[in-house]
Protein backbone atom coordinates (compact mmCIF):
# COMPACT_ATOMS: atom_id res chain seq x y z
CA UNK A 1 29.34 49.84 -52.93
CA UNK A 2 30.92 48.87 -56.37
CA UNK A 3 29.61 46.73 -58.43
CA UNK A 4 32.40 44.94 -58.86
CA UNK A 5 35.02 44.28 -55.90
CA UNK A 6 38.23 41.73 -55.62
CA UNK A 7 37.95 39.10 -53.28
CA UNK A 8 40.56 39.59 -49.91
CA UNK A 9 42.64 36.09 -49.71
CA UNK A 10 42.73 34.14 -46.00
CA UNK A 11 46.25 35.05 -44.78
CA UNK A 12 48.42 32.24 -45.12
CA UNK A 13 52.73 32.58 -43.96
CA UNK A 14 54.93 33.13 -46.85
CA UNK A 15 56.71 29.60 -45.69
CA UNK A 16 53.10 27.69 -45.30
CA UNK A 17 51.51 28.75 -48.85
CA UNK A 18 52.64 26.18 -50.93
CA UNK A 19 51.68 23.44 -48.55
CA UNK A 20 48.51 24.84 -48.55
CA UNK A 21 47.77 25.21 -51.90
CA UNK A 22 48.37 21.20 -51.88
CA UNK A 23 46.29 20.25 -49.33
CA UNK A 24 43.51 22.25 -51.07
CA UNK A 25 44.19 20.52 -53.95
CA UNK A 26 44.17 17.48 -52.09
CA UNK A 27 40.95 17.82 -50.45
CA UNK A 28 38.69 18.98 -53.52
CA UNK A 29 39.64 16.89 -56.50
CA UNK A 30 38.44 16.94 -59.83
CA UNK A 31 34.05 16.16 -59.71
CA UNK A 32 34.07 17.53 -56.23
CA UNK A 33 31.03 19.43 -55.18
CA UNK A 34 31.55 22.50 -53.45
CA UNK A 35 29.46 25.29 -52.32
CA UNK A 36 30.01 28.93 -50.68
CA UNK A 37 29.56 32.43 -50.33
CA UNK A 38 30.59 34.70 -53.01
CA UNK A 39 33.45 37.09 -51.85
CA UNK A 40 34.19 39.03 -55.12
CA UNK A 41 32.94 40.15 -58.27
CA UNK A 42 34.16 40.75 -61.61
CA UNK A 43 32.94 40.85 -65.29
CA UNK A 44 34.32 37.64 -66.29
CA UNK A 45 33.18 35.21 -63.07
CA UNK A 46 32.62 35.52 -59.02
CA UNK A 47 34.84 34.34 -56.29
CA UNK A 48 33.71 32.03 -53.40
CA UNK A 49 34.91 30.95 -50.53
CA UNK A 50 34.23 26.72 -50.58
CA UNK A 51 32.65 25.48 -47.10
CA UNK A 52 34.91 23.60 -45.16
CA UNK A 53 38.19 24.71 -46.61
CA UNK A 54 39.10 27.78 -45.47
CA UNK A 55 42.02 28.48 -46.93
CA UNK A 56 40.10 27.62 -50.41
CA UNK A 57 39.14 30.93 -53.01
CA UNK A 58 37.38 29.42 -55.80
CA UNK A 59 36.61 31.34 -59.18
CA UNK A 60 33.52 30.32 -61.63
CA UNK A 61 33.95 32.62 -64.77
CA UNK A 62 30.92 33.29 -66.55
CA UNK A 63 31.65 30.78 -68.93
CA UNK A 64 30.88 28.36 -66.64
CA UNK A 65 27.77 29.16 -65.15
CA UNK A 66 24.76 27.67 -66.52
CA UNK A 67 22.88 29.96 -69.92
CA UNK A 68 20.92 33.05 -68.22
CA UNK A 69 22.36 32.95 -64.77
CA UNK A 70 23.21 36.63 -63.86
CA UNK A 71 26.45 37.11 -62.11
CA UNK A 72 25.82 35.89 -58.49
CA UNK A 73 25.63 39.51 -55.75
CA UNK A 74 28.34 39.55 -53.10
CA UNK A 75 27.16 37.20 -50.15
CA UNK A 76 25.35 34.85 -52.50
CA UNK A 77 25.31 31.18 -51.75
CA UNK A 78 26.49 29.52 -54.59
CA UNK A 79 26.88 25.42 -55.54
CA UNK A 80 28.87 24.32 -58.29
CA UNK A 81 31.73 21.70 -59.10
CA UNK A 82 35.26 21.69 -59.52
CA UNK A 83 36.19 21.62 -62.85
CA UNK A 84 39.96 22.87 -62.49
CA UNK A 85 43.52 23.66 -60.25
CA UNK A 86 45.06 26.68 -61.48
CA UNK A 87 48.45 26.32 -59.82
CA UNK A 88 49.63 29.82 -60.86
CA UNK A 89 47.35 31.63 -58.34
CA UNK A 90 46.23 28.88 -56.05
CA UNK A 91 42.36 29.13 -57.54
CA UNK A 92 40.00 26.05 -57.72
CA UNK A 93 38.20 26.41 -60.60
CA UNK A 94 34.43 25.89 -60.87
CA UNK A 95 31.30 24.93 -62.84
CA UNK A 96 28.29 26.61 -60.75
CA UNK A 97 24.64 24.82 -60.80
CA UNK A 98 21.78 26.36 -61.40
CA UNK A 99 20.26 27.57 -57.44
CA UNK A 100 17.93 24.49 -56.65
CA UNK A 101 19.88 22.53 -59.23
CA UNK A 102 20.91 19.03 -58.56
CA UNK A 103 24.56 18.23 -60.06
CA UNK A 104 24.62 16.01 -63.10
């Protein structure tokens, strides 16, 4: 297995994405907390897929996880919060915690 791998997106009708995007949106606003399972890998930040929206791919860049976290291993439970909407690719964007970490 690579090292690094690209998350595969829940398939969503061409007609149904945008309304979908917005009820994502909707349903994790800014301050939410979220947690998941990491689906994807790459040098800048892991994907996740949030609990309880499944049509939901979240990305927390590396910038945004706290100082001396490694980059999270495919299948990793993660907990973070969302910092972010980035309308352009339908990603919620994400500060992760520290594992064990209570949000601030």
């Amino acid at each position: 297995m690579d090292e690094y791998t690209w998350p595969t997106r829940p398939r969503v009708p061409a007609e149904r994405y945008q309304e979908v995007w917005e009820a994502t949106v909707a349903a994790l606003p800014l301050g939410t907390s979220v947690s998941g399972e990491v689906i994807g890998r790459q040098p800048f930040g892991v994907f996740f897929r949030i609990d309880g929206v499944p049509n939901a791919v979240a990305l927390a860049e590396i910038i945004s996880m706290p100082e001396g976290m490694g980059l999270p291993s495919l299948g990793a439970r993660v907990r973070g919060e969302v910092v972010a909407h980035a309308d352009h690719n339908c990603q919620v964007r994400v500060r992760l915690h520290e594992a064990g970490a209570a949000p601030e």
